[in-house]
C-alpha atoms as a PDB file:
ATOM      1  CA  UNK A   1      23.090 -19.580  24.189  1.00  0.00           C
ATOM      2  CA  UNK A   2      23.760 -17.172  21.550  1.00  0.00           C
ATOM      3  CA  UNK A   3      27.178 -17.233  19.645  1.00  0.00           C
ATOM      4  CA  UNK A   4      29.814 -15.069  19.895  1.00  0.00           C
ATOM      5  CA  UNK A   5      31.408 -13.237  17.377  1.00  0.00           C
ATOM      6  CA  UNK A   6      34.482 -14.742  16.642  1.00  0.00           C
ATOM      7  CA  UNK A   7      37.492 -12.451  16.147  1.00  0.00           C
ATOM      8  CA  UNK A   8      39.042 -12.735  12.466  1.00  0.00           C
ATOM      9  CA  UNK A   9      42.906 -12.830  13.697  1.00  0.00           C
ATOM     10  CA  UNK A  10      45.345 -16.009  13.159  1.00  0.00           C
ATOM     11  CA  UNK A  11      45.142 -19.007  15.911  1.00  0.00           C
ATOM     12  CA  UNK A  12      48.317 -19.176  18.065  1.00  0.00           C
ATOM     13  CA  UNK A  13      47.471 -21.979  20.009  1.00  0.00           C
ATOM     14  CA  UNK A  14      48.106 -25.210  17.829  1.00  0.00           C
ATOM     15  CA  UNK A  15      45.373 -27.332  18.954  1.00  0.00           C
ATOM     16  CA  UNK A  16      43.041 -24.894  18.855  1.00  0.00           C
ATOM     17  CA  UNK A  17      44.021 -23.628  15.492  1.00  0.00           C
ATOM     18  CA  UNK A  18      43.905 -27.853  14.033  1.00  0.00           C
ATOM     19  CA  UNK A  19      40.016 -27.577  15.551  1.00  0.00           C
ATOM     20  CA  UNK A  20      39.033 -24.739  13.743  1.00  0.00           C
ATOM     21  CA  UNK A  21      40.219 -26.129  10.537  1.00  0.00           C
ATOM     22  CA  UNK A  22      39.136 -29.553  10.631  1.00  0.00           C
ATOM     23  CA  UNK A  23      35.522 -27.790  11.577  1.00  0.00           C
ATOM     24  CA  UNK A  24      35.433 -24.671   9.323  1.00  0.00           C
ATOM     25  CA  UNK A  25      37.236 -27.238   5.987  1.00  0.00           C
ATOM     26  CA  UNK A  26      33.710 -29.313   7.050  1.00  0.00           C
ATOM     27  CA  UNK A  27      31.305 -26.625   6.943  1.00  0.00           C
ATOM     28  CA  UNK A  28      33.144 -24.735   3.346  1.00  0.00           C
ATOM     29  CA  UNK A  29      32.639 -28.171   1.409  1.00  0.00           C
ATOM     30  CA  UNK A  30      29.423 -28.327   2.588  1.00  0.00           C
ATOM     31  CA  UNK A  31      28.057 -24.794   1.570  1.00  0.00           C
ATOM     32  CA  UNK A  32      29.862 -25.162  -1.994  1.00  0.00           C
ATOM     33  CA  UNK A  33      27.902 -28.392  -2.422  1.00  0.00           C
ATOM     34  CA  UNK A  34      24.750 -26.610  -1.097  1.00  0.00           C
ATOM     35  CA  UNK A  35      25.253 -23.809  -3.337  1.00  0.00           C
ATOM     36  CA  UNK A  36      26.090 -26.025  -6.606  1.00  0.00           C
ATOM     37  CA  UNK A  37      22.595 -27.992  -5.627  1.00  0.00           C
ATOM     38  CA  UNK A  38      20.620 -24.714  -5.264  1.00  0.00           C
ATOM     39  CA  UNK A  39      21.656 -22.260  -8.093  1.00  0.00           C
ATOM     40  CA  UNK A  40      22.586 -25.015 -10.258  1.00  0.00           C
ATOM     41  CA  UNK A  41      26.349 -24.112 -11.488  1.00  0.00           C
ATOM     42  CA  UNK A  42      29.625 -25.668 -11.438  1.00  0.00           C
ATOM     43  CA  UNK A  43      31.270 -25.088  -8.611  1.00  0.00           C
ATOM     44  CA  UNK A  44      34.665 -26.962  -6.848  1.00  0.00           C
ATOM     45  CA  UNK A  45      36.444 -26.779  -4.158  1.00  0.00           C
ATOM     46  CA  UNK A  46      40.734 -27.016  -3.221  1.00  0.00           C
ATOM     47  CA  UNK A  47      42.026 -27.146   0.241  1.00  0.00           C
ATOM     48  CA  UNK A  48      45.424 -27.519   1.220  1.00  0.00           C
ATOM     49  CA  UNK A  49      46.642 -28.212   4.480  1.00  0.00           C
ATOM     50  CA  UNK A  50      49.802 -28.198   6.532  1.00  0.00           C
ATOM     51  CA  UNK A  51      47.801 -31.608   8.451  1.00  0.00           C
ATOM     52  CA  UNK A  52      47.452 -33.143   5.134  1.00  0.00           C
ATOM     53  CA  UNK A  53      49.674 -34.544   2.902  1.00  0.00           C
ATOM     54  CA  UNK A  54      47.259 -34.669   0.453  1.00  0.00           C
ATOM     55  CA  UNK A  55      44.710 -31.613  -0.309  1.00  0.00           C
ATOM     56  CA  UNK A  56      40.869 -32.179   0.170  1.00  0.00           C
ATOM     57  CA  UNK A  57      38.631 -31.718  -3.494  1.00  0.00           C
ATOM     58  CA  UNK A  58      34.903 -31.465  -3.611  1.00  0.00           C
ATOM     59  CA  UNK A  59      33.222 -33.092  -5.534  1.00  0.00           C
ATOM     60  CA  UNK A  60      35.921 -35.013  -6.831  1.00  0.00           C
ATOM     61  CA  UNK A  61      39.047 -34.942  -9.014  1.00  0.00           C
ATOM     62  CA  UNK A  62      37.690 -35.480 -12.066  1.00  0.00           C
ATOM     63  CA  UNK A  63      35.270 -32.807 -11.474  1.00  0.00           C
ATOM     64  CA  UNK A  64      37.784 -30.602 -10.276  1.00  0.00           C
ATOM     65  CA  UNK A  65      39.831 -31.046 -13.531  1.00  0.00           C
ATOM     66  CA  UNK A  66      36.847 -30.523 -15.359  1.00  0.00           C
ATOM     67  CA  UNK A  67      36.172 -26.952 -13.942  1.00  0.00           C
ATOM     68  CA  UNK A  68      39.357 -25.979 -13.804  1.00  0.00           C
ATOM     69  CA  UNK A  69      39.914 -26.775 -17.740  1.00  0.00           C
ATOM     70  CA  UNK A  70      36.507 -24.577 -18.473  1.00  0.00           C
ATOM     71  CA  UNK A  71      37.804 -21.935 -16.271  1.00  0.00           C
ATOM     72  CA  UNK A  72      41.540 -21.959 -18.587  1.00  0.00           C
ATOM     73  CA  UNK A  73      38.994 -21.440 -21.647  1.00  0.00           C
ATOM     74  CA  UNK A  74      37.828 -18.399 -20.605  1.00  0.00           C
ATOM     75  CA  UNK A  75      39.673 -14.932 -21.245  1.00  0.00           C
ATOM     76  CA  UNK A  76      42.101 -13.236 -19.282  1.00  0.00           C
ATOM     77  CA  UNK A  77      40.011 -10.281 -18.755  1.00  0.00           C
ATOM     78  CA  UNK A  78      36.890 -12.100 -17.313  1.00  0.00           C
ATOM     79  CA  UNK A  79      38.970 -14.821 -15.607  1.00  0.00           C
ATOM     80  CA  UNK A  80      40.206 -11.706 -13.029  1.00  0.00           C
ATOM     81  CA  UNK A  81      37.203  -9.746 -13.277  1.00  0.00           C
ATOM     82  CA  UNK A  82      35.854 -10.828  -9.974  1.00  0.00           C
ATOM     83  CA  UNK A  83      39.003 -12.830  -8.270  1.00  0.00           C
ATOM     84  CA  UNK A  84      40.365 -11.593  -5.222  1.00  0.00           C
ATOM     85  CA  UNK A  85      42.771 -12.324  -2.614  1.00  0.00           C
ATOM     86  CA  UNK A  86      43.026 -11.720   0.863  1.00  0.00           C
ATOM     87  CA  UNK A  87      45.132  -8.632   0.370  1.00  0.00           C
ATOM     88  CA  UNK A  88      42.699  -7.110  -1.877  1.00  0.00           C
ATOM     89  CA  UNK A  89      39.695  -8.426  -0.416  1.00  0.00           C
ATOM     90  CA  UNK A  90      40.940  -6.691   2.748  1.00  0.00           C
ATOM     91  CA  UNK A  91      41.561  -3.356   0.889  1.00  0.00           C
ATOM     92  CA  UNK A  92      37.660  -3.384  -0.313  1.00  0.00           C
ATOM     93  CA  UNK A  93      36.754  -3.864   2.963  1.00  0.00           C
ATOM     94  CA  UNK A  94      38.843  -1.093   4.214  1.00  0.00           C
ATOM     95  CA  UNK A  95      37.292   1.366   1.518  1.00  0.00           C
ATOM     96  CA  UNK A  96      34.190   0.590   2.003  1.00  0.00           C
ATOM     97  CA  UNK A  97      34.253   1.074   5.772  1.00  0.00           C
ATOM     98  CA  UNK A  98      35.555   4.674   4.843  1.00  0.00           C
ATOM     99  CA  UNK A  99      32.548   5.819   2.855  1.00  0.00           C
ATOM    100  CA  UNK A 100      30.288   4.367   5.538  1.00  0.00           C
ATOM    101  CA  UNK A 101      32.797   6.608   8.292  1.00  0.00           C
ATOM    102  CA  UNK A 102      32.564   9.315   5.932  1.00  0.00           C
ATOM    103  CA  UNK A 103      28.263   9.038   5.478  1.00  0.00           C
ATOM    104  CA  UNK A 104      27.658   8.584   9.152  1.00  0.00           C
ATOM    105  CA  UNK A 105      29.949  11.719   9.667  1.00  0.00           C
ATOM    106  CA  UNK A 106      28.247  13.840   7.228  1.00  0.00           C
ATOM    107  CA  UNK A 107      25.164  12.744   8.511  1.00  0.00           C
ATOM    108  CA  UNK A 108      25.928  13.515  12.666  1.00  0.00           C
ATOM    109  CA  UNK A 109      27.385  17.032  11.256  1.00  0.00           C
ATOM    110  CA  UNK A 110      23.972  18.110   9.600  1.00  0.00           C
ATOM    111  CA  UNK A 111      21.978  16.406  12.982  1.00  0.00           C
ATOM    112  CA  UNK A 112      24.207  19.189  15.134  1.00  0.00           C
ATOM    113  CA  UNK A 113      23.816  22.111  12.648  1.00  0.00           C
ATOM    114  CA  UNK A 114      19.539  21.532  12.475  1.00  0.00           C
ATOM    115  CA  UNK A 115      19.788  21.052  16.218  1.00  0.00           C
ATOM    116  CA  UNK A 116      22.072  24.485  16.575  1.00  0.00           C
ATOM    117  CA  UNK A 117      19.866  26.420  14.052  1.00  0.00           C
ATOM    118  CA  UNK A 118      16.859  25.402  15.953  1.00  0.00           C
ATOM    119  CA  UNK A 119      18.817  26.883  19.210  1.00  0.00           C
ATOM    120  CA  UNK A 120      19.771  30.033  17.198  1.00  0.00           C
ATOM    121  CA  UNK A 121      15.829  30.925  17.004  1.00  0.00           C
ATOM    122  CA  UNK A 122      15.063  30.879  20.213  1.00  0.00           C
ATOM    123  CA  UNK A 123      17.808  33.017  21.149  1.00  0.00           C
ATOM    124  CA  UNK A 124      21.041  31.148  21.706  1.00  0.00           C
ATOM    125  CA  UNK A 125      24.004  33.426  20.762  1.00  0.00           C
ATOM    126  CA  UNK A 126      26.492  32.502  17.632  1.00  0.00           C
ATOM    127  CA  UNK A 127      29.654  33.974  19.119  1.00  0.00           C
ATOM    128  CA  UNK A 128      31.525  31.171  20.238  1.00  0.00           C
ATOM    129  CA  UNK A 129      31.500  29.154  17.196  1.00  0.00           C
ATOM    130  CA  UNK A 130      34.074  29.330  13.794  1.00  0.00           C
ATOM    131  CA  UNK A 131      33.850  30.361  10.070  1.00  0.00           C
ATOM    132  CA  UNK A 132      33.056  26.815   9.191  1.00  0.00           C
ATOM    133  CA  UNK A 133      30.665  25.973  12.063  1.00  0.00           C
ATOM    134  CA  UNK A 134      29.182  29.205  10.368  1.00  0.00           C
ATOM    135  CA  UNK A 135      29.470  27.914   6.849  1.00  0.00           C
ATOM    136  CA  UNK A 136      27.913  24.702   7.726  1.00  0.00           C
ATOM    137  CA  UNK A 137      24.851  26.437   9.613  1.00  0.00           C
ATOM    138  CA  UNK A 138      24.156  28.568   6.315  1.00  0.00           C
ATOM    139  CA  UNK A 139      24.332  25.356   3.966  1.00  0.00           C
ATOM    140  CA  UNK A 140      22.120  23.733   6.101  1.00  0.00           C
ATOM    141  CA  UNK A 141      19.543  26.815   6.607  1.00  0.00           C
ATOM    142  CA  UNK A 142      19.534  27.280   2.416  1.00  0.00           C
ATOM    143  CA  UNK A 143      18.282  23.331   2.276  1.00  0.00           C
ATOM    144  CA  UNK A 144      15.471  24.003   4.446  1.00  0.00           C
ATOM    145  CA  UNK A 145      14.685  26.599   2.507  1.00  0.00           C
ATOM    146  CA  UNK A 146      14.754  24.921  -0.494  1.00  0.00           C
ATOM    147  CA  UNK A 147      12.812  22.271   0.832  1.00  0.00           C
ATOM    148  CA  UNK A 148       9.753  25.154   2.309  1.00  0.00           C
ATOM    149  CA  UNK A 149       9.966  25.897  -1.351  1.00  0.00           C
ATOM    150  CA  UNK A 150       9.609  23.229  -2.666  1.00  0.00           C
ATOM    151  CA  UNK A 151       6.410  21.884  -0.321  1.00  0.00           C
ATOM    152  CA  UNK A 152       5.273  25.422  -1.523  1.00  0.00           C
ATOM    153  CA  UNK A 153       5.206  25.290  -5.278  1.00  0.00           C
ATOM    154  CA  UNK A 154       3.965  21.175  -4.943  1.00  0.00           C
ATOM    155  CA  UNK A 155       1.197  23.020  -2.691  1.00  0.00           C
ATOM    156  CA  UNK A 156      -0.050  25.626  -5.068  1.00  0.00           C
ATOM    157  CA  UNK A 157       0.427  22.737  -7.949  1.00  0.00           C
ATOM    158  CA  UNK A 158      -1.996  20.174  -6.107  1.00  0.00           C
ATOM    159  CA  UNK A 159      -4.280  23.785  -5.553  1.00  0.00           C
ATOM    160  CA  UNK A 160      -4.645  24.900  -9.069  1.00  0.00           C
ATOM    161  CA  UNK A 161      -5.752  21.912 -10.376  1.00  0.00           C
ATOM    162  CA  UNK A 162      -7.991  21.364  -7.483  1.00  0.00           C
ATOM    163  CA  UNK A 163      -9.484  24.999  -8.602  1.00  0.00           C
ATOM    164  CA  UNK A 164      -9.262  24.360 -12.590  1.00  0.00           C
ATOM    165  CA  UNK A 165     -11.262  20.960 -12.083  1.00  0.00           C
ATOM    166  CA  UNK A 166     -14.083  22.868  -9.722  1.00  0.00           C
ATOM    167  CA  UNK A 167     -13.915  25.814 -12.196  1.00  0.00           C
ATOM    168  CA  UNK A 168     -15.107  23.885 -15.217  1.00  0.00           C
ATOM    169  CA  UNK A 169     -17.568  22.151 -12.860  1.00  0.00           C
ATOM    170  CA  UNK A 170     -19.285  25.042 -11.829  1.00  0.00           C
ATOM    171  CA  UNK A 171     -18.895  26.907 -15.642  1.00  0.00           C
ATOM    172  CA  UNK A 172     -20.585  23.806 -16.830  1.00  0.00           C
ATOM    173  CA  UNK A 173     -23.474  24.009 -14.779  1.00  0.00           C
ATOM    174  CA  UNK A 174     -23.475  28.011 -14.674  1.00  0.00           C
ATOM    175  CA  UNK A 175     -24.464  27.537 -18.401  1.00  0.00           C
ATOM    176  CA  UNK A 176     -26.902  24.634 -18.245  1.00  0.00           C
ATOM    177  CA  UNK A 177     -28.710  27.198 -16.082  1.00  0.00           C
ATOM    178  CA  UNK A 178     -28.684  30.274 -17.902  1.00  0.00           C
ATOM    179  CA  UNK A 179     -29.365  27.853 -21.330  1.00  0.00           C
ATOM    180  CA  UNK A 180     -32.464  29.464 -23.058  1.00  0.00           C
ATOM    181  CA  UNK A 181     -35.645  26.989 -23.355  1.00  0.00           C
ATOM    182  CA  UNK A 182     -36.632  25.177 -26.117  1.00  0.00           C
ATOM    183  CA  UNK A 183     -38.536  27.533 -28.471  1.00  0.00           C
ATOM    184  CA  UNK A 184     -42.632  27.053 -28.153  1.00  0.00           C
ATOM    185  CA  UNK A 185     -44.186  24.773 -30.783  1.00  0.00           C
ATOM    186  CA  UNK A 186     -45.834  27.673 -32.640  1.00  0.00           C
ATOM    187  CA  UNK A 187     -44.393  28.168 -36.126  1.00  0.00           C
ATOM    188  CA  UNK A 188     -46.530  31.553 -36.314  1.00  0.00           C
ATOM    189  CA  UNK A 189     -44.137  32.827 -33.525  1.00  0.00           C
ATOM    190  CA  UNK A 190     -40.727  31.044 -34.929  1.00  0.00           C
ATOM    191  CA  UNK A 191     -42.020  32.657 -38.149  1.00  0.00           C
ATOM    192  CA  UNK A 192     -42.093  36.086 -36.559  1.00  0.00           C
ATOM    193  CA  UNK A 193     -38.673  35.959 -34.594  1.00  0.00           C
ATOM    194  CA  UNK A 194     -37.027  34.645 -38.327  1.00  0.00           C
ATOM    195  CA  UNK A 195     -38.476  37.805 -39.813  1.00  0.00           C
ATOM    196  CA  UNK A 196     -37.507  39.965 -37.125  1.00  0.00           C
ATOM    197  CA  UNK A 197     -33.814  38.636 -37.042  1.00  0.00           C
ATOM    198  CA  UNK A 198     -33.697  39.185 -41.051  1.00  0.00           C
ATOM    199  CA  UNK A 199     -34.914  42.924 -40.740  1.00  0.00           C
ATOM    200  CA  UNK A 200     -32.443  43.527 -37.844  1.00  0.00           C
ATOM    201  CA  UNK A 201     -29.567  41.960 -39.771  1.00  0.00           C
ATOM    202  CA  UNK A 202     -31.042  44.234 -42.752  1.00  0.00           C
ATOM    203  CA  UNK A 203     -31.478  47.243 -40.496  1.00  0.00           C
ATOM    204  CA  UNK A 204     -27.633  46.480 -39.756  1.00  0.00           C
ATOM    205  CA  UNK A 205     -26.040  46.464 -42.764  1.00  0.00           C
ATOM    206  CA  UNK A 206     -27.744  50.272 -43.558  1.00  0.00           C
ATOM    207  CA  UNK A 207     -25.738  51.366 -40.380  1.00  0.00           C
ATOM    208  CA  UNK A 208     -23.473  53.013 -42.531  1.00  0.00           C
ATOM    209  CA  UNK A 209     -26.101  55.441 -43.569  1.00  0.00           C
ATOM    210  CA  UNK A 210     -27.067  58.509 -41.267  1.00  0.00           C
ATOM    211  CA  UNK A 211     -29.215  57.541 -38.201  1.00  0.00           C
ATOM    212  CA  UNK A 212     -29.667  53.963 -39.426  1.00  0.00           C
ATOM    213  CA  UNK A 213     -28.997  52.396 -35.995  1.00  0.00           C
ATOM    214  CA  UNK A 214     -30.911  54.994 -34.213  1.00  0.00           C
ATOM    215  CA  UNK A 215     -33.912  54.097 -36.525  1.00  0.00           C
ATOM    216  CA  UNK A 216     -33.475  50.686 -35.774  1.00  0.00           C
ATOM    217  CA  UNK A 217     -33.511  51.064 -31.657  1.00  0.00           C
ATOM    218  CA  UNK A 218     -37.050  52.849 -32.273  1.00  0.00           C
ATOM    219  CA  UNK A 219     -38.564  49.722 -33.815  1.00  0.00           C
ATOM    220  CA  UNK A 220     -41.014  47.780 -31.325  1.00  0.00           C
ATOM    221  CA  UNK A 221     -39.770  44.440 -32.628  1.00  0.00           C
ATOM    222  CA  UNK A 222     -36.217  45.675 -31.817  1.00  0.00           C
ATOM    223  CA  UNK A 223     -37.423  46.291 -27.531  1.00  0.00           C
ATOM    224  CA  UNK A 224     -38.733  42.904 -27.971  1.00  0.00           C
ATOM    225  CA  UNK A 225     -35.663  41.157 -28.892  1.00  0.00           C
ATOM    226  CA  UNK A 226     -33.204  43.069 -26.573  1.00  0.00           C
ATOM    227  CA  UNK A 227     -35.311  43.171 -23.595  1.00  0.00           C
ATOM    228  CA  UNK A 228     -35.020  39.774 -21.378  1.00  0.00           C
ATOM    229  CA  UNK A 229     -38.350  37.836 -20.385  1.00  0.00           C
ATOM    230  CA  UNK A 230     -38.517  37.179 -16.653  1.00  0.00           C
ATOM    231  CA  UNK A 231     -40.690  34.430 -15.857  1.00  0.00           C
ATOM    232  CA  UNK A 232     -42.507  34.068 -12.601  1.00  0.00           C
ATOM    233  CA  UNK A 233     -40.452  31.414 -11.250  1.00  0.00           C
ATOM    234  CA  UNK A 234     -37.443  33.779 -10.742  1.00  0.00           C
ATOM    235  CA  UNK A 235     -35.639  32.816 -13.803  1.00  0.00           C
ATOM    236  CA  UNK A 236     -33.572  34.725 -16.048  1.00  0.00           C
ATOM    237  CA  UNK A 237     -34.923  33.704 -20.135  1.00  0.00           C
ATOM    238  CA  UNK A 238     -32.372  35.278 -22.438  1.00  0.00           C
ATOM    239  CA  UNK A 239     -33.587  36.697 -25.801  1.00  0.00           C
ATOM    240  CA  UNK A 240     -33.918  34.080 -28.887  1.00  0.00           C
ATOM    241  CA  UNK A 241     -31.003  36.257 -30.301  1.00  0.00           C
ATOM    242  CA  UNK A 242     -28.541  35.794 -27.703  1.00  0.00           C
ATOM    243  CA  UNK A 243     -26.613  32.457 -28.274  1.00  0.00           C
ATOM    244  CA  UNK A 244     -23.358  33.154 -26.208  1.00  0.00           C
ATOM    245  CA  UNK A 245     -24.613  32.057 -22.756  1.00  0.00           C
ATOM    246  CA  UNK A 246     -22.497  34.746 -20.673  1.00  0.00           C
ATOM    247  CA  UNK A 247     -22.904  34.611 -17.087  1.00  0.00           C
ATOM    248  CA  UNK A 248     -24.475  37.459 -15.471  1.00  0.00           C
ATOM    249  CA  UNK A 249     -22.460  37.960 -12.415  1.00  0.00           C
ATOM    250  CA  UNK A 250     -18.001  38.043 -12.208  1.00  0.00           C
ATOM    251  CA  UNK A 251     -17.285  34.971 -10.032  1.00  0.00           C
ATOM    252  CA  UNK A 252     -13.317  34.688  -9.378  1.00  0.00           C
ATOM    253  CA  UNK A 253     -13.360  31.271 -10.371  1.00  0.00           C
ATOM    254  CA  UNK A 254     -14.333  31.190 -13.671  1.00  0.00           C
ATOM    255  CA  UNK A 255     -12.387  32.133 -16.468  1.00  0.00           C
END
C-alpha cells in the first residue's frame, strides 16, 4: 500500500503524538548520520523532549561540543546566513507558493486570450468582453507577431547563406568553364600574339592623336584578337587578351 500524505498540523491525541516522536527522533538521527557518512562534513544533532529528562545527541557529546565550539568561531554574519526557524521557514514557504500562484495565473490568462484570439478569427464577436480582456488580447496578438517575425528574419538568415554558399559554387565553376586553354606549344605563334599585344598597347597610347583608334580597328591583327574562336565542340575560347573571365549570360545568383 502506498503512503499517505501526512498532514503537517500538531498531534492532539497524546499517545499518538509520543509515537510519532519516538519514530520520527529515530529516523532524524539516522539521516544526519547518513548525511555526515555521505558528503563527508560535520554534522550533530540536539533533541529535546518533554518524555525525556535528558535530551538525545548524535554522535555524541563530545562531538557535539566540538561542533558547536567551531560553529561559535565563525562570524555573526555567516553564522545566520542560512539559519531559519519555523516562523521564517514558514514565511519562505508562503512566498514562494505566491510566485508559483502568480506564474500558473499568468500562464492560464495567456492559454484563454490565444484560445479567444483564435475564436475572434473565425468570427466570434468581441462585444461582451472589458477594456482589459481587450488589453490582454492585444498584448498577446503583438507576441505572436513578434514571434512570425522573428521565424521570418531566422528564415531569410538560414536562406541567404544557403544562396551565398551555392552562389560561389556555381561562380567557381562558371569560370573554370569559360577559363581560356593553355596556349599551343608554338613559340612562332606566342611570338606573334606578344608582338601584336605590344603594337596594340602602342596603337593605344597614340589615341590621343586624330583617328588613332579608328586606325587601329582597321588592322587585321586587331579582328584577330577581338573576335572569339569557336571551336567545334560548342565551346566558347576567349581571346589571348581577355584575362577577366566575365560570364556571358546575367544569372540572378551571381554577384
Amino acid at each position: 500500500m502506498t503512503r499517505k500524505k501526512v498532514k503537517l498540523c500538531y498531534i492532539v491525541n497524546d499517545s499518538a503524538r509520543k509515537a510519532t516522536f519516538k519514530k520520527r527522533k529515530k529516523g532524524l538521527l539516522k539521516k544526519v548520520s547518513e548525511l555526515s557518512t555521505l558528503c563527508g562534513i560535520d554534522a550533530c544533532a540536539i533533541v529535546y523532549s518533554p518524555y525525556d529528562n535528558q535530551p538525545d545527541v548524535w554522535p555524541s557529546h563530545h562531538g557535539v561540543q566540538r561542533i558547536v565550539s567551531q560553529f561559535k568561531r565563525m562570524p555573526e554574519m555567516e553564522q545566520s546566513k542560512k539559519m531559519v526557524n519555523q516562523d521564517s521557514f514558514l514565511r519562505q514557504r508562503i512566498m514562494k507558493s505566491n510566485d508559483q500562484l502568480k506564474k500558473q495565473m499568468k500562464d492560464n490568462r495567456e492559454k484563454e486570450m490565444t484560445e479567444l484570439m483564435f475564436q475572434t478569427l473565425v468570427g466570434r464577436s468581441l462585444h461582451p468582453f472589458n477594456i482589459m480582456d481587450l488589453n490582454d488580447l492585444g498584448w498577446t496578438i503583438n507576441q505572436y507577431l513578434k514571434d512570425i517575425h522573428k521565424f521570418q528574419s531566422d528564415t531569410n538568415n538560414r536562406m541567404s547563406l544557403a544562396v551565398g554558399s551555392s552562389s560561389s559554387s556555381s561562380s567557381a565553376a562558371a569560370a573554370a568553364l569559360l577559363a581560356p586553354p593553355p596556349p599551343p606549344p608554338d613559340h612562332g605563334v606566342m611570338r606573334n600574339v606578344g608582338e601584336n599585344s605590344q603594337a596594340a598597347a602602342a596603337a593605344a597610347a597614340a589615341g590621343n592623336s586624330s583617328g588613332g583608334f579608328e586606325q587601329m580597328e582597321k588592322q587585321p591583327w586587331f579582328m584577330d584578337l577581338m573576335s572569339p574562336q569557336v571551336n567545334f565542340g560548342g565551346d566558347i575560347m576567349l581571346p589571348f587578351g581577355d584575362t577577366s573571365h566575365t560570364p556571358l549570360w546575367s544569372n540572378k545568383f551571381l554577384p
